[in-house]
Every structure is written in structure tokens, then in C-alpha cells.
PDB file of N, CA and C in Angstrom:
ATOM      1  N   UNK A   1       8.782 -33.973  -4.467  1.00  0.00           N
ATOM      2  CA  UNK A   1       8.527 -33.085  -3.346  1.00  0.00           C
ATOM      3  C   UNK A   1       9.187 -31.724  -3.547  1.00  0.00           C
ATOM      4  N   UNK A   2      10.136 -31.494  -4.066  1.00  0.00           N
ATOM      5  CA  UNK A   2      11.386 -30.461  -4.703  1.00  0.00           C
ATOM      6  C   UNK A   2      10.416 -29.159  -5.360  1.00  0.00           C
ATOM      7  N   UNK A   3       9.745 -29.815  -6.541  1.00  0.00           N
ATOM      8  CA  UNK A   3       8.860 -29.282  -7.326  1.00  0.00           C
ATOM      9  C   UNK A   3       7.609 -28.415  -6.666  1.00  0.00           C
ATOM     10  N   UNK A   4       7.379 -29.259  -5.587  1.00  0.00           N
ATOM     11  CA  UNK A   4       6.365 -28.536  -4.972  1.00  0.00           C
ATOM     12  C   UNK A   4       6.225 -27.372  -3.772  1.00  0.00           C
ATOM     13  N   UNK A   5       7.331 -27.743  -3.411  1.00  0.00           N
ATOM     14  CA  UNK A   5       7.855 -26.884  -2.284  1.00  0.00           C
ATOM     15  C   UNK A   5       8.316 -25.216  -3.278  1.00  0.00           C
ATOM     16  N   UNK A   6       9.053 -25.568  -4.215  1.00  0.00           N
ATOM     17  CA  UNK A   6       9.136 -24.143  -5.352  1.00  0.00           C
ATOM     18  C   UNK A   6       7.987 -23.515  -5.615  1.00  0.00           C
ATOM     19  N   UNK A   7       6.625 -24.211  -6.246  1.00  0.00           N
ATOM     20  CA  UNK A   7       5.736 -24.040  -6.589  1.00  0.00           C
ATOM     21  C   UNK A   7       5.246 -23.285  -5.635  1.00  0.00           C
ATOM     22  N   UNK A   8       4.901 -23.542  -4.633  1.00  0.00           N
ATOM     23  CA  UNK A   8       4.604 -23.135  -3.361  1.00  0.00           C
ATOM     24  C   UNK A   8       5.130 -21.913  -3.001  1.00  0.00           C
ATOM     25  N   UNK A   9       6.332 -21.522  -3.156  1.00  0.00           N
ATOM     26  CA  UNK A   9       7.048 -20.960  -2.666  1.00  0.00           C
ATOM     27  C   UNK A   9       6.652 -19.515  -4.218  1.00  0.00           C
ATOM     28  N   UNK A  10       6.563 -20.056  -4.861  1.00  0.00           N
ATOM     29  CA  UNK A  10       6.483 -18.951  -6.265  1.00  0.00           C
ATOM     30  C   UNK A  10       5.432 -18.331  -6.221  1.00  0.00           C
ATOM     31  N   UNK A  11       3.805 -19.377  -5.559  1.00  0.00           N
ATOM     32  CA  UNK A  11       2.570 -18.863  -5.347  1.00  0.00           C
ATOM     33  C   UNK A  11       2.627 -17.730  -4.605  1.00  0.00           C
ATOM     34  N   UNK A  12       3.388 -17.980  -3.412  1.00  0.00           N
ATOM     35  CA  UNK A  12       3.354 -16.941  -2.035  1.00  0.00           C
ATOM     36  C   UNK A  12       4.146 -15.655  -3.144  1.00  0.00           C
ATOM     37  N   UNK A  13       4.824 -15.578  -3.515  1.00  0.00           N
ATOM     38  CA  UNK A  13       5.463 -14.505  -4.041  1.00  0.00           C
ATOM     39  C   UNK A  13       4.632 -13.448  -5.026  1.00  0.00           C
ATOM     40  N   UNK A  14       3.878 -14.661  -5.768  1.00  0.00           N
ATOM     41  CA  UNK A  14       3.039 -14.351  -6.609  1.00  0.00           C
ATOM     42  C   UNK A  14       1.473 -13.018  -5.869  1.00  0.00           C
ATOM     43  N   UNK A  15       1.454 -13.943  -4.603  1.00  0.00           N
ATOM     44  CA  UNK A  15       0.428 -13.632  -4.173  1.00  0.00           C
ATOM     45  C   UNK A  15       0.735 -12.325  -2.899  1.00  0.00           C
ATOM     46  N   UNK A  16       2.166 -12.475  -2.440  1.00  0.00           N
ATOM     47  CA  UNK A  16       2.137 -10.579  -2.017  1.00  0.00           C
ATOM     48  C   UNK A  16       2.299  -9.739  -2.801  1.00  0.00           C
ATOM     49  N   UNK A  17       2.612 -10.371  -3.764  1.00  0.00           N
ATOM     50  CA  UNK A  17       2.669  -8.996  -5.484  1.00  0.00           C
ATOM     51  C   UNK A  17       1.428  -8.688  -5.595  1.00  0.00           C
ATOM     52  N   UNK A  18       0.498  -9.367  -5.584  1.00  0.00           N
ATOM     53  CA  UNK A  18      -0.991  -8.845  -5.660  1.00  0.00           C
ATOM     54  C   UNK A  18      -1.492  -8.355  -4.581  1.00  0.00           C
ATOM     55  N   UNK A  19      -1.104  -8.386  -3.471  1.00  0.00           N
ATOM     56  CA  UNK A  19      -1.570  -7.910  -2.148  1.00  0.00           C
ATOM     57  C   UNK A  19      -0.738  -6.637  -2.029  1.00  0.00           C
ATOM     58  N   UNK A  20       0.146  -6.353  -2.628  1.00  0.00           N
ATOM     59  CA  UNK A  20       0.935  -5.002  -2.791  1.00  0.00           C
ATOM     60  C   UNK A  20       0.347  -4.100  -3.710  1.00  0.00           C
ATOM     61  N   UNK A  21      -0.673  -4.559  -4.918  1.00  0.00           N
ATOM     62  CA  UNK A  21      -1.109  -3.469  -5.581  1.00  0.00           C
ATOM     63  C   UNK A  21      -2.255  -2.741  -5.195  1.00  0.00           C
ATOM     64  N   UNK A  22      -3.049  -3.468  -3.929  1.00  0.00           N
ATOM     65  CA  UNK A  22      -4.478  -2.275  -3.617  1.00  0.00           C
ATOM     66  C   UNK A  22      -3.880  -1.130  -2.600  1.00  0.00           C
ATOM     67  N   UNK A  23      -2.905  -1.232  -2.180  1.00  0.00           N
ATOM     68  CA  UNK A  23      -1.878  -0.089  -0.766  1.00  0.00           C
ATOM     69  C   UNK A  23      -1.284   0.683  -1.722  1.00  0.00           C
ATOM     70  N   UNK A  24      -0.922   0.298  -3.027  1.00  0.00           N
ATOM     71  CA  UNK A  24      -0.364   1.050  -4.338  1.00  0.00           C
ATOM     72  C   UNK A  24      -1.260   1.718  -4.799  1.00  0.00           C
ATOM     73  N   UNK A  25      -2.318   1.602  -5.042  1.00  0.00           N
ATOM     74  CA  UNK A  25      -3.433   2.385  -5.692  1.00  0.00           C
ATOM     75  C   UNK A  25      -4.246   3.469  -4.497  1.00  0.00           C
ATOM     76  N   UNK A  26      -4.431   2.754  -3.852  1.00  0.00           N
ATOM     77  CA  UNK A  26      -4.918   3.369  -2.518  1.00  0.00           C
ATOM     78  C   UNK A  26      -4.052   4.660  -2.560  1.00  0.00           C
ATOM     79  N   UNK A  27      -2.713   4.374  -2.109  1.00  0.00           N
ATOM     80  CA  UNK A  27      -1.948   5.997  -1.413  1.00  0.00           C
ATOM     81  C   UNK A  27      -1.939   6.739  -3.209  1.00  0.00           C
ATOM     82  N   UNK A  28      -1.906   6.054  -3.918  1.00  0.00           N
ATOM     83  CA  UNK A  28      -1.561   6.944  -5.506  1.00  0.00           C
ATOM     84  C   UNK A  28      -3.020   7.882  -5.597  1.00  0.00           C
ATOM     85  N   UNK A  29      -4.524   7.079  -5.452  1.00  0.00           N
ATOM     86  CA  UNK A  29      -5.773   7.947  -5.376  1.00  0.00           C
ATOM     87  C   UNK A  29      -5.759   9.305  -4.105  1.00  0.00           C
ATOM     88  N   UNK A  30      -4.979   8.410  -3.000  1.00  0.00           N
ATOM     89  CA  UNK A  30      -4.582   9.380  -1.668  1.00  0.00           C
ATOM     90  C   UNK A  30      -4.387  11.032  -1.988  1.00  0.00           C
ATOM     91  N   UNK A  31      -2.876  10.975  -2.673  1.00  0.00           N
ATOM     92  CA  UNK A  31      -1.839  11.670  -3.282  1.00  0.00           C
ATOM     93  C   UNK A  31      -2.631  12.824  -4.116  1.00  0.00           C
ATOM     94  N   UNK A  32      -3.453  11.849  -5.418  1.00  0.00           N
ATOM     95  CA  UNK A  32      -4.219  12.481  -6.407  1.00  0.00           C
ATOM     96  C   UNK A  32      -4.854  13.713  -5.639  1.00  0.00           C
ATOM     97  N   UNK A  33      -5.870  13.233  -4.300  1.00  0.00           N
ATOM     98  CA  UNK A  33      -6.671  14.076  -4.017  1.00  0.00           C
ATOM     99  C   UNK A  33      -6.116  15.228  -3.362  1.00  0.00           C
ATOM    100  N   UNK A  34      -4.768  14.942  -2.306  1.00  0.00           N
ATOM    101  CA  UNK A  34      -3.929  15.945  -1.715  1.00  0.00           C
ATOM    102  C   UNK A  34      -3.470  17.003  -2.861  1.00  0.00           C
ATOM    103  N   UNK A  35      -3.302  16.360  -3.926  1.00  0.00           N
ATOM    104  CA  UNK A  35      -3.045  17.670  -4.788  1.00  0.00           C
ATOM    105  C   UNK A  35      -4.248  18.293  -4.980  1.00  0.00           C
ATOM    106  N   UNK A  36      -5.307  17.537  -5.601  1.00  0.00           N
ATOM    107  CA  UNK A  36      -6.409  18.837  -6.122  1.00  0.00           C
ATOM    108  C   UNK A  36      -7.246  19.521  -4.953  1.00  0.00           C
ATOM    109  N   UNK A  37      -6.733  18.855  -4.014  1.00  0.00           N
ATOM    110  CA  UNK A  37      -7.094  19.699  -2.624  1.00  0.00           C
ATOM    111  C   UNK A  37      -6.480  20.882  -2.301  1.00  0.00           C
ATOM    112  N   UNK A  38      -5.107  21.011  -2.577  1.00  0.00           N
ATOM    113  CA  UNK A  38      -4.220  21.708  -1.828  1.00  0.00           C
ATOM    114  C   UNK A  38      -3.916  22.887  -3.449  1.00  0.00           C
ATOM    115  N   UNK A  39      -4.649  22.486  -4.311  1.00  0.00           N
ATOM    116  CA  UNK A  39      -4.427  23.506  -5.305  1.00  0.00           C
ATOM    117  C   UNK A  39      -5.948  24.327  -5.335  1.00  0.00           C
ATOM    118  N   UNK A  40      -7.167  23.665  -4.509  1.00  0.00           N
ATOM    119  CA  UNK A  40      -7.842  24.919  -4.857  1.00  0.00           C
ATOM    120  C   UNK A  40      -8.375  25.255  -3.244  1.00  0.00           C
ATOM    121  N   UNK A  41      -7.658  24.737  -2.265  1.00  0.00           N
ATOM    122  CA  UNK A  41      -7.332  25.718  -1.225  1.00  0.00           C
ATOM    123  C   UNK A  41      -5.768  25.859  -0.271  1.00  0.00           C
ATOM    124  N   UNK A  42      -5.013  26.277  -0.827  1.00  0.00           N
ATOM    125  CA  UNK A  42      -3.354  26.287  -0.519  1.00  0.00           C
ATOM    126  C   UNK A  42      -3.378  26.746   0.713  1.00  0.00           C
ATOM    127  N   UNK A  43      -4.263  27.772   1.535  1.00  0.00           N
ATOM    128  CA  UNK A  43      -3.949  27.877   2.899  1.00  0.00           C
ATOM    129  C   UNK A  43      -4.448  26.539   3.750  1.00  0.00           C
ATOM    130  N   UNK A  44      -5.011  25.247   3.140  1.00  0.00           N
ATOM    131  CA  UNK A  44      -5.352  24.515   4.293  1.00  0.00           C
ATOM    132  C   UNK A  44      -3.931  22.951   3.892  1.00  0.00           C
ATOM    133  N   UNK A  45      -2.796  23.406   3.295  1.00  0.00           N
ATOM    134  CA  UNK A  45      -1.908  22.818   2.671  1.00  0.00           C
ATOM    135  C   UNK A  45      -1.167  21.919   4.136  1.00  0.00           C
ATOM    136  N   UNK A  46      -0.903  22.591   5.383  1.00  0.00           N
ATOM    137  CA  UNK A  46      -0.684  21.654   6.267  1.00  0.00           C
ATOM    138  C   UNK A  46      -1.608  20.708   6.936  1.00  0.00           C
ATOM    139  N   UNK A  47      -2.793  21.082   6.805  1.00  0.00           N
ATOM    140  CA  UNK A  47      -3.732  20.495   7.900  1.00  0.00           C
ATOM    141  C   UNK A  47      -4.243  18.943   6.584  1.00  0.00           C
ATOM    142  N   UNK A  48      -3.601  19.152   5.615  1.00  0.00           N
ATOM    143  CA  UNK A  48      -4.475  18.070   4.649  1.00  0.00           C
ATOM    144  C   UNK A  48      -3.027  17.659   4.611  1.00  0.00           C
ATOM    145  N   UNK A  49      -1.694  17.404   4.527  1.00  0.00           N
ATOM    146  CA  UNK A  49      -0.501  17.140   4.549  1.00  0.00           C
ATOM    147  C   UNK A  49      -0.958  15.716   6.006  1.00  0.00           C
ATOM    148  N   UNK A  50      -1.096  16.495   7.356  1.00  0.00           N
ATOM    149  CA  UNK A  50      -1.345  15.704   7.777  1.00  0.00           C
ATOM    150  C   UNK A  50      -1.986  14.773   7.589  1.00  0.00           C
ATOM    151  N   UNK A  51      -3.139  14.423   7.418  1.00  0.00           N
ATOM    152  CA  UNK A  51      -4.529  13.996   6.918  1.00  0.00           C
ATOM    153  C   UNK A  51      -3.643  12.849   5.505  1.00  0.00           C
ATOM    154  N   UNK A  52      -2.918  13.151   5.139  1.00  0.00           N
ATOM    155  CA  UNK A  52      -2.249  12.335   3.707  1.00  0.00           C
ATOM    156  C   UNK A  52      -1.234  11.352   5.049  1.00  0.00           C
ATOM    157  N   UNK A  53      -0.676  11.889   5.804  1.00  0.00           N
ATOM    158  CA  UNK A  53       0.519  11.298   5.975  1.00  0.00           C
ATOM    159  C   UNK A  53      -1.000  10.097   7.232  1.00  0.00           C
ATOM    160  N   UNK A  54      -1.845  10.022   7.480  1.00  0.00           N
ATOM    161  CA  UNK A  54      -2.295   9.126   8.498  1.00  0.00           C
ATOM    162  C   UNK A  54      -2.761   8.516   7.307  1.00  0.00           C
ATOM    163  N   UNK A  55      -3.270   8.372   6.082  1.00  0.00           N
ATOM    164  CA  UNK A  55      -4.245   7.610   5.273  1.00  0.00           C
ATOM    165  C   UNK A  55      -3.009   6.877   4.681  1.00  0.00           C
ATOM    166  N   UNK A  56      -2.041   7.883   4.623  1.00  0.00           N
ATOM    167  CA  UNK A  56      -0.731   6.977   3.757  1.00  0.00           C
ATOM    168  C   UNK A  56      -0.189   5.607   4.384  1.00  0.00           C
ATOM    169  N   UNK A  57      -0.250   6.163   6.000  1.00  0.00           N
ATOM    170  CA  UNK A  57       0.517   5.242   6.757  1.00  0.00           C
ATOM    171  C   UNK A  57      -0.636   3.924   7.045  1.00  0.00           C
ATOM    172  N   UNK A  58      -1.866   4.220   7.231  1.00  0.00           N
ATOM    173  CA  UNK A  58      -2.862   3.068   7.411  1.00  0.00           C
ATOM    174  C   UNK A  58      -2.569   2.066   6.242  1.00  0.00           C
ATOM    175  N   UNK A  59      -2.726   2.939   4.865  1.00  0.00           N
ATOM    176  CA  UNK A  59      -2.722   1.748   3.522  1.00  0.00           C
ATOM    177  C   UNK A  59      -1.264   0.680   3.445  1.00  0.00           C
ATOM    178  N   UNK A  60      -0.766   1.864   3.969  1.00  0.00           N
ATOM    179  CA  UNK A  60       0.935   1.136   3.863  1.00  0.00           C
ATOM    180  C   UNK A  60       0.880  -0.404   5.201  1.00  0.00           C
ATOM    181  N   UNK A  61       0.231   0.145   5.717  1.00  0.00           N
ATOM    182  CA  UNK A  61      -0.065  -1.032   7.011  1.00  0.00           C
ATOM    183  C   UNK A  61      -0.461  -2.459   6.280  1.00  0.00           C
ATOM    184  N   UNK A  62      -1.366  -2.143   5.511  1.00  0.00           N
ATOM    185  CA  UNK A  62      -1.735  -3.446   4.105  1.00  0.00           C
ATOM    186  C   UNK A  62      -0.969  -4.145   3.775  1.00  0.00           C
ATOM    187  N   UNK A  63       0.266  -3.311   3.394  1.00  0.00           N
ATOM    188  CA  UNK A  63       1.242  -3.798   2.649  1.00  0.00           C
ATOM    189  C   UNK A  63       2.479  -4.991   3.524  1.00  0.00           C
ATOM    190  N   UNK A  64       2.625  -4.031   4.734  1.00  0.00           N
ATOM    191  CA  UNK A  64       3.293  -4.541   5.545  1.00  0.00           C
ATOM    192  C   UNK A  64       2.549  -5.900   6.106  1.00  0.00           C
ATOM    193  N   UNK A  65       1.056  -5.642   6.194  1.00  0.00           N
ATOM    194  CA  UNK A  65       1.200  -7.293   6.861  1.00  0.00           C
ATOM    195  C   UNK A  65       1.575  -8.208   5.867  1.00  0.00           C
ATOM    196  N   UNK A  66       0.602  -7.840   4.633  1.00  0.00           N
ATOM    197  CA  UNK A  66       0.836  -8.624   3.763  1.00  0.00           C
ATOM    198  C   UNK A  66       2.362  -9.772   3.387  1.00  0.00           C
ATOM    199  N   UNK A  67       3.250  -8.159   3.942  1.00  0.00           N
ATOM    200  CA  UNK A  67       4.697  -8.977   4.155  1.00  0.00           C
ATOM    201  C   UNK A  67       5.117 -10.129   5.140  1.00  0.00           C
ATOM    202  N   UNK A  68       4.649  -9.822   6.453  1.00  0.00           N
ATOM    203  CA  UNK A  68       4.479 -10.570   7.467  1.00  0.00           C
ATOM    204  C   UNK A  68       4.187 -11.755   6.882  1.00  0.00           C
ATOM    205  N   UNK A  69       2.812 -11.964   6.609  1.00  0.00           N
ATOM    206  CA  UNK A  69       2.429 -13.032   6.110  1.00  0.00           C
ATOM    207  C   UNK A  69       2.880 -14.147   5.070  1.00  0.00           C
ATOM    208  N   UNK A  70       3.584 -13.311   4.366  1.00  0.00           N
ATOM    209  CA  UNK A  70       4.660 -13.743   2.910  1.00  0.00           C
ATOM    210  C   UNK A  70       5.386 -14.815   3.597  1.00  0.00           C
ATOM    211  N   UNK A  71       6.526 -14.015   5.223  1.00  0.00           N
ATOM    212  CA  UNK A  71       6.913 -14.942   5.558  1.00  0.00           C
ATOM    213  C   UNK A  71       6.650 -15.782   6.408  1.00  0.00           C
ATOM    214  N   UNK A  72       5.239 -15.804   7.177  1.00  0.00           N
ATOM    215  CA  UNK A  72       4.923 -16.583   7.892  1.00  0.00           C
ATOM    216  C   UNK A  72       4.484 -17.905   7.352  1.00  0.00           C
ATOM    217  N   UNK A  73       4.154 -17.601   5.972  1.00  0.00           N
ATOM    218  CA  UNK A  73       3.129 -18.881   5.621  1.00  0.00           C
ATOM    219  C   UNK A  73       4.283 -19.456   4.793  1.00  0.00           C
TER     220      UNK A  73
END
């Protein structure tokens, strides 16, 4: 029973590590575009700042349940 309860326990670990890399890629493509946005129009540099910080915080939301869940299950 020892064995399995670890096992178990290694899966879940296993498996918010993978639920952590699409909120990783997500805000990194995010990021990408805030730059080539904000380099070929620099006066709209706050209004797309915002616009990064709501897409950032939604993906990051992913991540966080994902955590939730880590320890719920």
C-alpha cells in the first residue's frame, strides 16, 4: 500500500509540472508580442502594458488552479 500511495503522490507532481507549462508558454508568447508591439508603436506603450498585465494574470490563473488541485486531489 506504501508503494502506491508514493506513486500516486509522484503522478500528481508529475502532472502539475505539465499543467504549469501551457501558463509558461502562454505569458512567454504574451511578452513576445508586448515587445514587438511596443517597438513599432512606443506611444501606445501604456495602454498595451495594461492589456499584458490582464492576459498575464488570466494565464497565471491556469497555473494557480492547477495548484489548488495538486492539493486537493
Amino acid at each position: 500500500m506504501g508503494e502506491l500511495t508514493i506513486t500516486l503522490a509522484a503522478l500528481k507532481v508529475i502532472g502539475y509540472g505539465l499543467a504549469a507549462i501551457g501558463p509558461g508558454i502562454g505569458i512567454g508568447i504574451a511578452t513576445y508580442g508586448l515587445c514587438v508591439a511596443a517597438a513599432r508603436q512606443p506611444e501606445m506603450k501604456g495602454q498595451l502594458m495594461g492589456y499584458f498585465f490582464i492576459g498575464a494574470a488570466m494565464s497565471e490563473a491556469l497555473a494557480l488552479l492547477g495548484l489548488v488541485l495538486f492539493f486537493i486531489g
